[in-house]
Every structure is written in C-alpha cells, then in structure tokens.
Protein backbone atom coordinates (compact mmCIF):
# COMPACT_ATOMS: atom_id res chain seq x y z
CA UNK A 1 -56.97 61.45 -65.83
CA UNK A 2 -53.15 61.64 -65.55
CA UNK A 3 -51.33 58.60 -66.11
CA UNK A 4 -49.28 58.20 -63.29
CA UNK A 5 -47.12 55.88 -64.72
CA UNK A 6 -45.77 58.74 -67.29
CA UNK A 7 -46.01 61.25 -64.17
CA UNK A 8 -45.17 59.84 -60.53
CA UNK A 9 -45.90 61.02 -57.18
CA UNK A 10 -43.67 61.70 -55.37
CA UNK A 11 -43.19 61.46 -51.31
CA UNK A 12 -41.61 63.34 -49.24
CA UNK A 13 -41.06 62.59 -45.17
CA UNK A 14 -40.33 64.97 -42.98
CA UNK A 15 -37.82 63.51 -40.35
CA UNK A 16 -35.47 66.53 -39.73
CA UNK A 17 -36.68 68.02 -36.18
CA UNK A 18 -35.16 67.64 -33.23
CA UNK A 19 -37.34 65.65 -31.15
CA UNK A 20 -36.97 67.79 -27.99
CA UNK A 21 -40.23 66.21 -26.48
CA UNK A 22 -39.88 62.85 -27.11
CA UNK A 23 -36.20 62.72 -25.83
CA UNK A 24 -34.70 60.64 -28.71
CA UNK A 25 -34.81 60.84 -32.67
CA UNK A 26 -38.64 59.86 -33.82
CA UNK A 27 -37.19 58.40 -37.00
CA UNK A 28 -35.23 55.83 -34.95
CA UNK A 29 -38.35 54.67 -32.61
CA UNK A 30 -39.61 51.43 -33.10
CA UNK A 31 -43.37 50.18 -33.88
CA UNK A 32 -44.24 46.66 -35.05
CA UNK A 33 -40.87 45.59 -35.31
CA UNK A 34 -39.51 49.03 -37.72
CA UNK A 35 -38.16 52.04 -37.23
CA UNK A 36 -40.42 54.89 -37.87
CA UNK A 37 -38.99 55.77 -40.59
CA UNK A 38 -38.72 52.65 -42.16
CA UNK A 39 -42.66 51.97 -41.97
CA UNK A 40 -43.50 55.69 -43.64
CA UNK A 41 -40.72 54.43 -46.55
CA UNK A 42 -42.26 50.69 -47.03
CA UNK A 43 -46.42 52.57 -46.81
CA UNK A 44 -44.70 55.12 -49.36
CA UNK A 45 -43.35 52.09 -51.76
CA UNK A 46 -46.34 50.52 -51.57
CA UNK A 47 -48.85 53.65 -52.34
CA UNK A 48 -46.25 53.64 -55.25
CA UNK A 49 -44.87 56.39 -54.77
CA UNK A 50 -41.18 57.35 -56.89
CA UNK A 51 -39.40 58.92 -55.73
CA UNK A 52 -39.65 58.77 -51.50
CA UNK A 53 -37.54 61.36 -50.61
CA UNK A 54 -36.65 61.67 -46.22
CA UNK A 55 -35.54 64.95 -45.55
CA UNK A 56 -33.30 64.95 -42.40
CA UNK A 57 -31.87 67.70 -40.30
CA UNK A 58 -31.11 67.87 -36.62
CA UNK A 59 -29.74 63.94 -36.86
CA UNK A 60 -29.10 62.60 -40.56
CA UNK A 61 -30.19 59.47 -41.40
CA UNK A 62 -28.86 55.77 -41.62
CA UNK A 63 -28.40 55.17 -45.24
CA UNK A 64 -28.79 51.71 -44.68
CA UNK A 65 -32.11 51.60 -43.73
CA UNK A 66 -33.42 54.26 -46.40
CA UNK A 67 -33.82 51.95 -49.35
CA UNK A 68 -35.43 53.09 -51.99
CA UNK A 69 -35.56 56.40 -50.22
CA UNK A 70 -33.09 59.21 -50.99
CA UNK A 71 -31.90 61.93 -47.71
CA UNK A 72 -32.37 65.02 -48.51
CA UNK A 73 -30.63 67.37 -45.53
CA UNK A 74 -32.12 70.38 -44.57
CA UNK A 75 -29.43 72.56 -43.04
CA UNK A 76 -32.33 75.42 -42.07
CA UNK A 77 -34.30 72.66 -40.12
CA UNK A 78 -34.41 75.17 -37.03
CA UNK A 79 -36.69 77.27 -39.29
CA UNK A 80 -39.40 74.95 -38.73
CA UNK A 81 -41.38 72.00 -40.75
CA UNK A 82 -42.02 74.44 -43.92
CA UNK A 83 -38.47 74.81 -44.23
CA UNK A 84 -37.87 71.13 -44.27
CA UNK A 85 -40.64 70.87 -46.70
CA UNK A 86 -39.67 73.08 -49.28
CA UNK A 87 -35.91 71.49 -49.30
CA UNK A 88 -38.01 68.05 -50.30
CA UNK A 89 -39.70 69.99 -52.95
CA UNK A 90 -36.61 71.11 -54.43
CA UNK A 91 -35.14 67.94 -54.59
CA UNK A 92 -37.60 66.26 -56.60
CA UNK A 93 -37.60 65.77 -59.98
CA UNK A 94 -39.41 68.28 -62.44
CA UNK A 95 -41.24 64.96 -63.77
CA UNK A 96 -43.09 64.59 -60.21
CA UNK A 97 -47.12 65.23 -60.55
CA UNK A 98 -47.45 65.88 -57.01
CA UNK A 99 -46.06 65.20 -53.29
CA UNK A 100 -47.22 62.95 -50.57
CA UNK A 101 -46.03 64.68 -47.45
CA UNK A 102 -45.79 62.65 -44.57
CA UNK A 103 -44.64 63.61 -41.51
CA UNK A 104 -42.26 60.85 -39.53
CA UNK A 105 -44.13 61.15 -36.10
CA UNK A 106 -47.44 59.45 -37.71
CA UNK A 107 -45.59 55.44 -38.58
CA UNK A 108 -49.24 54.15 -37.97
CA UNK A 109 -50.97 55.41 -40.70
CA UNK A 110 -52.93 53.10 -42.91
CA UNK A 111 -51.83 51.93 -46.44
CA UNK A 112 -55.58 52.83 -47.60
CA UNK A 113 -55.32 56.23 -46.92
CA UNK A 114 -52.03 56.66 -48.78
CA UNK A 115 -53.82 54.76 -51.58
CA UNK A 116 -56.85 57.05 -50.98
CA UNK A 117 -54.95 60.00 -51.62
CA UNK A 118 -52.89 58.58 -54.84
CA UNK A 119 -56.32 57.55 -56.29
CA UNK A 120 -57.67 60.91 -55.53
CA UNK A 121 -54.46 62.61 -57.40
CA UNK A 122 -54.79 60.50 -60.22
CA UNK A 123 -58.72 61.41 -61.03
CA UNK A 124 -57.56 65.17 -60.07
CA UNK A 125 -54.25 65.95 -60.41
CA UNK A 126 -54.57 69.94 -60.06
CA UNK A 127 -56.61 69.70 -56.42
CA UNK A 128 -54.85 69.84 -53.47
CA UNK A 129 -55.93 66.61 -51.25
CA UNK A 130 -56.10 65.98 -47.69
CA UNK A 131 -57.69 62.88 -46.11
CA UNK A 132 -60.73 63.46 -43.68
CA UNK A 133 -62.42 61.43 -40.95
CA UNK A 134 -65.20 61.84 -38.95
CA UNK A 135 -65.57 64.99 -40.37
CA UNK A 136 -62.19 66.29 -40.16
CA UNK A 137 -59.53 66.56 -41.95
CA UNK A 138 -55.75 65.09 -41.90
CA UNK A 139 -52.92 64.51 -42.62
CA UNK A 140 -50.95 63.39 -44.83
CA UNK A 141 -51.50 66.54 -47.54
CA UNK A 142 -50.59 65.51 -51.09
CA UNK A 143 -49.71 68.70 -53.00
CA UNK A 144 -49.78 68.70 -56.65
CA UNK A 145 -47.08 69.94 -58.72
CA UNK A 146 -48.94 73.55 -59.80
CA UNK A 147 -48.08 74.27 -55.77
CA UNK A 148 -44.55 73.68 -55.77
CA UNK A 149 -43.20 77.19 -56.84
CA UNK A 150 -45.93 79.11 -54.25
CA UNK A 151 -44.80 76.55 -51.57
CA UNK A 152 -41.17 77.19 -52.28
CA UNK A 153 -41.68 81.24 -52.15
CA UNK A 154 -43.49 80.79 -48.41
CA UNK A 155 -41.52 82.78 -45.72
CA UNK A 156 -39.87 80.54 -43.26
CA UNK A 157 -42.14 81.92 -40.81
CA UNK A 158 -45.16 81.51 -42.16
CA UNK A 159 -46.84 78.00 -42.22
CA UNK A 160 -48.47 76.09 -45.01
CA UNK A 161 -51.97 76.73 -42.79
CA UNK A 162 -53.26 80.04 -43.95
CA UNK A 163 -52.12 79.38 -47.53
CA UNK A 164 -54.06 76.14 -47.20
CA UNK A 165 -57.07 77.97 -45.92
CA UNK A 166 -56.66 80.68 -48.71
CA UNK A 167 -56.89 77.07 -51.29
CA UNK A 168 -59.63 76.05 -49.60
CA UNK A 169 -61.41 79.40 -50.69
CA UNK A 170 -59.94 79.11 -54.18
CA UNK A 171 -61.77 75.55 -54.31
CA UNK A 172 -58.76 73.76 -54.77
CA UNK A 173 -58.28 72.07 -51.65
CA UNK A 174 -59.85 68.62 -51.48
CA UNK A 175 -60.75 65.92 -49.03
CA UNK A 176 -61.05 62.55 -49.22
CA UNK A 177 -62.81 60.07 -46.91
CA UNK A 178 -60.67 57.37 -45.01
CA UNK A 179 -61.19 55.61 -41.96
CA UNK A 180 -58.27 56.31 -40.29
CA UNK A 181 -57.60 58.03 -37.17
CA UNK A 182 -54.38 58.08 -37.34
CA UNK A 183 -54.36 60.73 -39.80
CA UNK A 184 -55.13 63.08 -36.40
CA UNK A 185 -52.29 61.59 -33.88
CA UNK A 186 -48.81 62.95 -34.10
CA UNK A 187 -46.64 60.92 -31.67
CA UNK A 188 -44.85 63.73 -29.94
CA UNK A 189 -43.73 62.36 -26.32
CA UNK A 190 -42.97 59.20 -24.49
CA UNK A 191 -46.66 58.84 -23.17
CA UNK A 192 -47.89 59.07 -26.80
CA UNK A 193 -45.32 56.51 -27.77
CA UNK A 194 -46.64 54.79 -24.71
CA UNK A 195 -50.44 54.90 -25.76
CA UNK A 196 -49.47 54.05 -29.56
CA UNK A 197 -47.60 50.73 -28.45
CA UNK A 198 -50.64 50.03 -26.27
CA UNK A 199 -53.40 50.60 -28.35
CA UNK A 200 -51.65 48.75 -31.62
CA UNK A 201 -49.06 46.31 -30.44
C-alpha cells in the first residue's frame, strides 16, 4: 500500500467552461448555503486531498473563496474539458500519487464516495478508479500518477473516453461501489438546478 501521507492525492476541479446552458457561471451557483465551487473544495479537503487545484477559464475565479485551493487558468478552455484537464495535471506537483477529478457542475456529491475513491487509491495506487452505482459507473475518475504523461499527450480533440475504454481492456480501470447517484447528474441548465434544489434542499 502507498502511504499517502508521503504521496498525496491530489484534486483537480474543472470550473473553466462557459456555462452557455445554464445562463450564469456554475462555479458561482449556490446549494446548501455555498457556492458550487466552494462545496467541491471543502468535499476535496475533507477526502484529504493536497493539493485541490480549480482550474478556471471562461470566468476566473474569486480568490477569496478558493482557500486552500490554488486557480489554475486554462487559456485553451474553448478546446474542451480535456484541455482544462491536462492544464490541472501540469500544475501539480511531481510528488502527487494521483488526481481526483471533479467536475464543478456535480456540488452534490457525497463525501463517501470521495473517500471511496481515496481508499481505493491507497490499496491500488497504479489502477485507474471510477465510482459505480447500480451498476454503472461515475464520476468523479481518480487517475493515478503513471497516467499523467499519456493524459497530457491526448489531442485536444479527442476525449479521455476511448482512452478510458482502451484501460478498461488493459485491466487497469477500476470501479468502486458507492451509493451515490449523484455520481450520474451533471447540473447543466436552470431546470436541473431547479430539480437539484428540489430534491435536496
């Protein structure tokens, strides 16, 4: 087992699109009282995670409210999410053992699964993990540091998905059982706002 104290994981949040459906910057929307944003960082903190890294883009951040997190901006955000991603992964520190990646529309997710997914990392810190419910799987997808470089050579246009699948075959993808359904619902638009503050306020 790695000791994560010697190696941290790392998190990284995506928060640099442009929000084009919802109408207004997803990192600044409000659930239970915090910003999106500032949810993912405090579930990030408290999965233990060092450092939490918010990679911004189409709006930068309020450095006020990112405590402990650190802004990374993308300036290729238009490229898409993989672009975004790989600026996070070249921020972090060479002493990271792997990534959390969370994405800022999903503020709802449960501490467990981030746990989950740090536990799984720590018993196996080469396998690629994803969380799974009802028999599917999720996100968030914590990467471990042997992925970085292949991540980080990924076209802009291609996506993370057909690599992951090509993991998958390679055995190296994992999943690990939560019970969690947020780790299905990106909030996108004002109705899914609308049916998050329903369901969960």
């Amino acid at each position: 087992m790695t000791n994560r104290r010697e190696r941290p994981l790392a998190a990284i949040i995506l928060a640099a699109g442009a929000s084009t459906r919802m109408g207004a910057p997803k990192a600044q929307l409000v659930y239970r009282g915090r910003t999106f944003l500032r949810r993912l960082i405090e579930l990030a903190a408290a999965a233990q995670c060092a450092p939490i890294l918010a990679v911004s883009g189409a709006t930068r951040l309020d450095p006020a409210a990112l405590a402990p997190a650190l802004e990374v901006y993308n300036e290729t955000w238009p490229l898409g999410q993989l672009s975004s991603l790989q600026a996070g992964l070249a921020a972090l520190p060479a002493a990271s053992s792997g990534a959390l990646v969370l994405t800022v529309d999903r503020p709802h997710l449960a501490l467990a699964t981030l746990t989950a997914l740090a536990a799984a990392h720590a018993d196996d810190p080469a396998a690629i993990w994803q969380p799974a419910c009802r028999g599917r799987r999720g996100h968030p997808i914590l990467y471990p540091s042997a992925c970085f470089a292949e991540l980080r050579s990924l076209a802009p246009a291609d996506g993370p998905r057909a690599w992951l699948r090509r993991q998958a075959e390679a055995g190296r993808r994992r999943e690990r059982p939560v019970d969690d359904p947020a780790i299905f619902e990106n909030i996108d638009t004002p109705a899914d706002l609308q049916r998050l503050l329903a369901a969960r306020e």
